[in-house]
Protein backbone atom coordinates (compact mmCIF):
# COMPACT_ATOMS: atom_id res chain seq x y z
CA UNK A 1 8.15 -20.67 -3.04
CA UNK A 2 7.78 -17.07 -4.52
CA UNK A 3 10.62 -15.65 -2.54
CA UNK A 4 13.33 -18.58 -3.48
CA UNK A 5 12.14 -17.91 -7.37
CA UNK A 6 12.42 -13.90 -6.72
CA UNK A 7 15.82 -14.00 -5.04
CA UNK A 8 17.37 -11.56 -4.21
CA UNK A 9 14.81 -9.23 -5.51
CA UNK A 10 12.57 -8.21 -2.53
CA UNK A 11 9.50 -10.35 -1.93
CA UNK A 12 6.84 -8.03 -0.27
CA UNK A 13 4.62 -10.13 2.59
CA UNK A 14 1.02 -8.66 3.63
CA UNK A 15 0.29 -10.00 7.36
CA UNK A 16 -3.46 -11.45 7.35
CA UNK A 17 -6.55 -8.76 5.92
CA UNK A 18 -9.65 -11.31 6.42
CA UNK A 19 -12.24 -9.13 7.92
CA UNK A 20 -14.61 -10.98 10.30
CA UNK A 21 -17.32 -11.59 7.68
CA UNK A 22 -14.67 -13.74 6.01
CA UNK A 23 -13.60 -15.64 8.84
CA UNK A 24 -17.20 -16.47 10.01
CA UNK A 25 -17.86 -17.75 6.30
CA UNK A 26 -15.05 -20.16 7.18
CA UNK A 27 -16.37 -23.80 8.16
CA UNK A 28 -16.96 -23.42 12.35
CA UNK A 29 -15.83 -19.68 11.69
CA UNK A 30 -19.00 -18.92 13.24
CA UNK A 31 -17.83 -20.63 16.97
CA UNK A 32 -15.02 -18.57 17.04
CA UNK A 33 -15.47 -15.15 14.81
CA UNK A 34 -17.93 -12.21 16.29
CA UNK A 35 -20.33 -10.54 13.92
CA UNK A 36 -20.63 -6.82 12.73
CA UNK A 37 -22.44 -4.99 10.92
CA UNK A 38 -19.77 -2.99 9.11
CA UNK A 39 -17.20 -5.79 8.82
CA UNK A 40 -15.17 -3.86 6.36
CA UNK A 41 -14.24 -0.93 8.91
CA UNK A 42 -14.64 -2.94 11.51
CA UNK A 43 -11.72 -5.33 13.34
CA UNK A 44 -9.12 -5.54 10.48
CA UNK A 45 -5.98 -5.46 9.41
CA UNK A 46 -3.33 -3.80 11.89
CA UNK A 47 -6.21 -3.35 15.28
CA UNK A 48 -6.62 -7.17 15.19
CA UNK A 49 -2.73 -7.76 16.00
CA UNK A 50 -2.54 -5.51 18.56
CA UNK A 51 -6.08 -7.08 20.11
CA UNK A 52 -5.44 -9.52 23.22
CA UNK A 53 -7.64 -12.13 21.38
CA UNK A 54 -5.70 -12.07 18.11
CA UNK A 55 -2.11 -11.55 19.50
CA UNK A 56 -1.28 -14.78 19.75
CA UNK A 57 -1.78 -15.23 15.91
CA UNK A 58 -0.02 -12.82 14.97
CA UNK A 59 2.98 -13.78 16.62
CA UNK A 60 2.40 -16.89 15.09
CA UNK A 61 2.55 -14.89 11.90
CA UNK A 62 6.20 -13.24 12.82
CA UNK A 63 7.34 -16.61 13.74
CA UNK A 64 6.66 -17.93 10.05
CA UNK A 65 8.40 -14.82 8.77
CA UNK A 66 11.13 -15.06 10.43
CA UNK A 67 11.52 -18.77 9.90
CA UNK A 68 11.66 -18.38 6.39
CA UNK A 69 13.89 -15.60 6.66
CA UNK A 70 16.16 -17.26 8.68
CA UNK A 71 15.70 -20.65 8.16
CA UNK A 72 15.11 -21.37 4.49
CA UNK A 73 17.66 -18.33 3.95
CA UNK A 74 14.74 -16.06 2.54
CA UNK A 75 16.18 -12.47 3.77
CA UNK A 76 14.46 -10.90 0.81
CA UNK A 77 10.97 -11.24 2.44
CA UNK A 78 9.84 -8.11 4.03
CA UNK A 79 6.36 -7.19 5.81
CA UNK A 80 3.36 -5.13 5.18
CA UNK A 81 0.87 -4.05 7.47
CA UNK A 82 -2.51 -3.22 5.97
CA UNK A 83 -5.36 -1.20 6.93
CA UNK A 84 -3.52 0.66 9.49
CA UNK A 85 -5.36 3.72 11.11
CA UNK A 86 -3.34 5.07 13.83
CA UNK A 87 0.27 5.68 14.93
CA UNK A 88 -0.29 4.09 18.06
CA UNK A 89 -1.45 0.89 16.87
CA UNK A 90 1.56 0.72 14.10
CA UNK A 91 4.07 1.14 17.36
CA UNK A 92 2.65 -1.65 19.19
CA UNK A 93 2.33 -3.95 16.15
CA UNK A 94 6.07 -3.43 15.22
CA UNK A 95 6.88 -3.96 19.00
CA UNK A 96 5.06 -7.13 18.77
CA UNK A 97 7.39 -7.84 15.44
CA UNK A 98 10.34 -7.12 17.64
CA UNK A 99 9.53 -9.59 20.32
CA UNK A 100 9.44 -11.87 17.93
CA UNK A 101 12.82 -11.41 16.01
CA UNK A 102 11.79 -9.25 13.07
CA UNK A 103 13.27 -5.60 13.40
CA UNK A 104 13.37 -3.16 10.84
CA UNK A 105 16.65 -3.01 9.28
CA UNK A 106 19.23 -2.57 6.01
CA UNK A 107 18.03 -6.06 4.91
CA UNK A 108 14.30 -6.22 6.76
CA UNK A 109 11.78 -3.57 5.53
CA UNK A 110 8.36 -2.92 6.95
CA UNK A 111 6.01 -1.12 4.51
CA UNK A 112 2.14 0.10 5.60
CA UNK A 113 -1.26 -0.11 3.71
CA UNK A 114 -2.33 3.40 2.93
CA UNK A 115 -5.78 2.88 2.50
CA UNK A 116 -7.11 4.90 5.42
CA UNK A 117 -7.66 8.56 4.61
CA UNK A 118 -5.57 8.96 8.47
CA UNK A 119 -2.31 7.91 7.18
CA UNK A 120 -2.30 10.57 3.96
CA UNK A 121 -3.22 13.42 6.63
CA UNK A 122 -0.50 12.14 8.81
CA UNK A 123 1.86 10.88 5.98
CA UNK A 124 5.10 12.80 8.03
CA UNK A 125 4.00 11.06 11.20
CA UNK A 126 3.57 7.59 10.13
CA UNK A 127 6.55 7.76 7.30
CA UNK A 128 9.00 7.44 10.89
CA UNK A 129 7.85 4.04 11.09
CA UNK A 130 7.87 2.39 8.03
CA UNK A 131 9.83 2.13 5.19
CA UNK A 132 7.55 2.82 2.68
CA UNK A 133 3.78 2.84 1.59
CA UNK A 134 1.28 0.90 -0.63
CA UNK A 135 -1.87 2.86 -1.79
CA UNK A 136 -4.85 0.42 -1.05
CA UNK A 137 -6.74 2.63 -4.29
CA UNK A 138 -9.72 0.85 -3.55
CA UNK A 139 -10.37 1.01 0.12
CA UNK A 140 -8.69 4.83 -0.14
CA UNK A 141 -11.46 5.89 -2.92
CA UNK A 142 -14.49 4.22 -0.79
CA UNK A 143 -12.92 5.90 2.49
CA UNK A 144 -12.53 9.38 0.97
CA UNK A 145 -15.54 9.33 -0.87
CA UNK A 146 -17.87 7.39 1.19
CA UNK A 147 -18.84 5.13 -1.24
CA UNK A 148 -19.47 1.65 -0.98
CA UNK A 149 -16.60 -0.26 -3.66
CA UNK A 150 -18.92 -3.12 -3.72
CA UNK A 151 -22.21 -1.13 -4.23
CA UNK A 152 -23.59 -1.82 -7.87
CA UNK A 153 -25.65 1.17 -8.12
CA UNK A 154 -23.31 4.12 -6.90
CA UNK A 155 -20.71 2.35 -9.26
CA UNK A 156 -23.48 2.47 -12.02
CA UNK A 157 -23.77 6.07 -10.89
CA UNK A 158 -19.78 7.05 -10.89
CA UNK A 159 -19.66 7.98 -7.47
CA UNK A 160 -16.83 5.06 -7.22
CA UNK A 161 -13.96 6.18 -9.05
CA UNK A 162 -10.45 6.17 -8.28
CA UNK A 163 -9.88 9.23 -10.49
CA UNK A 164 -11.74 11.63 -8.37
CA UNK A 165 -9.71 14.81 -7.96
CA UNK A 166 -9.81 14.32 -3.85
CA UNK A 167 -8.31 10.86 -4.67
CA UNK A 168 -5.55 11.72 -6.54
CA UNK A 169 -5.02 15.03 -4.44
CA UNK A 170 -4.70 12.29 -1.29
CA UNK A 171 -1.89 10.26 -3.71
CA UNK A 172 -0.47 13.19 -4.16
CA UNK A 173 -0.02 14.44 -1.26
CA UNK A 174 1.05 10.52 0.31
CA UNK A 175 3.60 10.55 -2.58
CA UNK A 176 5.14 14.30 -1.80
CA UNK A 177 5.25 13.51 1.93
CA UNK A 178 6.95 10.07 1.95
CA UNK A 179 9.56 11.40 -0.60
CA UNK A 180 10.26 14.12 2.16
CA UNK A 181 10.83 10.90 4.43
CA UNK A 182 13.04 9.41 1.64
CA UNK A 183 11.09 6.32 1.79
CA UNK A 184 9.06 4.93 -1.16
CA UNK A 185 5.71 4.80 -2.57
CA UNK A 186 4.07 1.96 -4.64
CA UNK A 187 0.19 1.45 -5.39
CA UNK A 188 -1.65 -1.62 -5.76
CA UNK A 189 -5.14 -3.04 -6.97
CA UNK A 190 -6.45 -2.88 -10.37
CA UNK A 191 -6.30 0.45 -11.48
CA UNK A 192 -3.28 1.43 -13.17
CA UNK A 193 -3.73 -1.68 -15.41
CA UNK A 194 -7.50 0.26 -15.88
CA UNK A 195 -6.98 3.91 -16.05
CA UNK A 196 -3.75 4.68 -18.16
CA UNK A 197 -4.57 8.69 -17.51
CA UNK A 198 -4.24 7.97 -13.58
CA UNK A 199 -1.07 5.60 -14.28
CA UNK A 200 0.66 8.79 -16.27
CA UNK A 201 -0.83 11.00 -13.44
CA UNK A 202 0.95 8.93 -10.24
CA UNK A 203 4.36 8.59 -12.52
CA UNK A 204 4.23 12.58 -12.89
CA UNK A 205 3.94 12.90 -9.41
CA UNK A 206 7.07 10.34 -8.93
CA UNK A 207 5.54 7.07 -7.88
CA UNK A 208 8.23 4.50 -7.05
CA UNK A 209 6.08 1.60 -8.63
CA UNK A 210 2.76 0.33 -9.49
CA UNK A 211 1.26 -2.86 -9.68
CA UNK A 212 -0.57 -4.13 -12.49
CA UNK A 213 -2.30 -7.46 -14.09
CA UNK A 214 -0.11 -9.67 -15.63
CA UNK A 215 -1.86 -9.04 -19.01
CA UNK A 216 -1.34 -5.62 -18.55
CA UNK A 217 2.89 -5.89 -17.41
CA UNK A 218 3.93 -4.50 -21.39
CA UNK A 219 1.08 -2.11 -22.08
CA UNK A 220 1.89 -0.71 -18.68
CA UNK A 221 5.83 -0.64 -19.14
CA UNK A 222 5.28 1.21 -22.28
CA UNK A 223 3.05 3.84 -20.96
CA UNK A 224 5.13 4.28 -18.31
CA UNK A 225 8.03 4.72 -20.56
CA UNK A 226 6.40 7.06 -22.82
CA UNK A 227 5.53 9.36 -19.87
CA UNK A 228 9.16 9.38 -18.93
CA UNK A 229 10.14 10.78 -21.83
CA UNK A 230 7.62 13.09 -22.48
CA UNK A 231 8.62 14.98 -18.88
CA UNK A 232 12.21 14.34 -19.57
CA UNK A 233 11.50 16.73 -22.79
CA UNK A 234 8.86 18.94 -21.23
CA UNK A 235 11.80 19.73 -18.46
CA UNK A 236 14.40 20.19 -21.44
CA UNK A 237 12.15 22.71 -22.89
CA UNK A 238 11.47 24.35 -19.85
CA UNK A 239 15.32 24.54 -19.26
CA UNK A 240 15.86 26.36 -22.46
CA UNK A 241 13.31 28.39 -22.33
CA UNK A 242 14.78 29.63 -18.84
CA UNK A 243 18.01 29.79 -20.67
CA UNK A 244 16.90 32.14 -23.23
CA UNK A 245 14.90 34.25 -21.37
CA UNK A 246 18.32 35.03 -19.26
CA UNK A 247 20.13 35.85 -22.18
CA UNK A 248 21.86 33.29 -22.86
C-alpha cells in the first residue's frame, strides 16, 4: 500500500468526494442515490458525513483509518476533509472521527479542503480545527468566480482561470491566515504543474507545498528553487540597502 512504501513520511487520506451524480452513475446507484440539479454544490464532501443517511458510512470510513493505523502499523496516515463549508459541520464531523478512535494529535493530523470561498473568509475560525489546509484551485476559482470549471465556452472565453487576481488574493489571504495559526498550507490540482507564474506567486507568499504531475516533479523543483533564491537575494539587497541608508 502507499502508506507502507511512504513510511514514515506522512501519507495524506481524503475521506469520500463522489457527488450524487457520480454515485447514481454507479450500477443500481440510481435505487439508492437522490438526484439534483446542481450536484456539484449540492450534498458533498463534509455535509454528507454529518447527514443521518450517510453517517453510518462514514464511520465505516474512520473504522478503515484507524485499522490501518493501528492495525497494519500505518500511523503516518492522516485525514482530509474536503469541500467543507461551515464550522459547524467540521465540529460534528471530527466528533464523529472521535467516536470512532481517530483524534487529532502529535502523530494524527486532520487537514481541510479549502475550496469553498467560506473557509478563506473565515481562515482564523476554521484554522482551530485543523491542522492545515489544501487549496481545491479548481473548485475555489469556479466558486469565486462563478464559473462553471467544466463549461467549454467560458473556458474558451477565459472567464476560468486560476490566475485571476480575486483568486490569488483568496490564496493569499488562506496562506497569511493559517501561518498566523502556525499550521500549514499546501495546494493541489493541476495548476502549478500549468502556470509556473502562479507556482512562483504561492512560493512568494510562503506556501508550505504544492502538488504537481509526475512529469512535472523536476521542472517544478527547479522553479521552485530558482524563486528561493531570487527572494533570498532580493531580501539581501533590501538589507543593505537599509544598511546604507542608516549609515552604516
Amino acid at each position: 500500500m502507499v502508506a507502507q512504501a511512504a513510511y514514515p513520511r506522512p501519507v495524506i487520506v481524503r475521506f469520500s468526494d463522489f457527488k450524487t451524480n457520480e454515485y447514481r452513475s454507479l450500477k443500481g446507484g440510481e435505487r439508492f442515490e437522490i438526484a439534483e440539479s446542481n450536484p456539484m454544490l449540492g450534498w458533498r464532501g463534509v455535509s454528507r458525513y454529518v447527514s443521518a443517511e450517510y453517517e453510518g458510512g462514514f464511520r465505516l470510513e474512520c473504522r478503515a483509518m484507524k485499522q490501518a493505523r493501528e492495525e497494519l502499523g500505518m500511523k503516518n496516515i492522516w485525514a482530509m476533509l474536503p469541500f467543507a463549508r461551515t464550522t459547524w459541520e467540521v465540529r460534528r464531523a471530527l466528533a464523529l472521527m472521535r467516536s470512532e478512535g481517530l483524534e487529532r494529535g502529535p502523530d494524527f493530523k486532520v487537514l481541510l479542503m479549502a475550496e469553498v470561498p467560506s473557509v478563506v473568509l473565515l481562515a482564523s475560525e476554521f484554522a482551530q480545527l485543523c491542522d492545515g489546509f489544501s487549496i481545491g484551485s479548481n473548485d475555489l476559482t469556479q466558486l469565486l468566480l462563478g464559473a462553471d470549471r467544466d463549461s467549454p465556452k467560458l473556458a474558451t472565453l477565459g472567464y476560468f482561470d486560476e490566475r485571476d487576481p480575486a483568486v490569488k488574493i483568496a490564496m493569499r489571504m488562506l496562506i497569511e491566515e493559517a501561518h498566523r495559526a502556525n499550521i500549514t498550507v499546501s495546494i493541489c490540482g493541476q495548476a502549478p504543474s500549468v502556470y509556473p507564474d502562479l507556482t512562483e506567486f504561492l512560493v512568494r507568499c510562503g506556501i508550505d507545498s504544492v502538488s504537481v504531475n509526475p512529469d512535472a516533479v523536476v521542472s517544478t523543483r527547479k522553479l521552485i528553487a530558482s524563486v528561493e533564491q531570487k527572494i533570498m537575494l532580493e531580501n539581501a539587497r533590501k538589507a543593505l540597502e537599509s544598511s546604507r541608508l542608516a549609515g552604516f
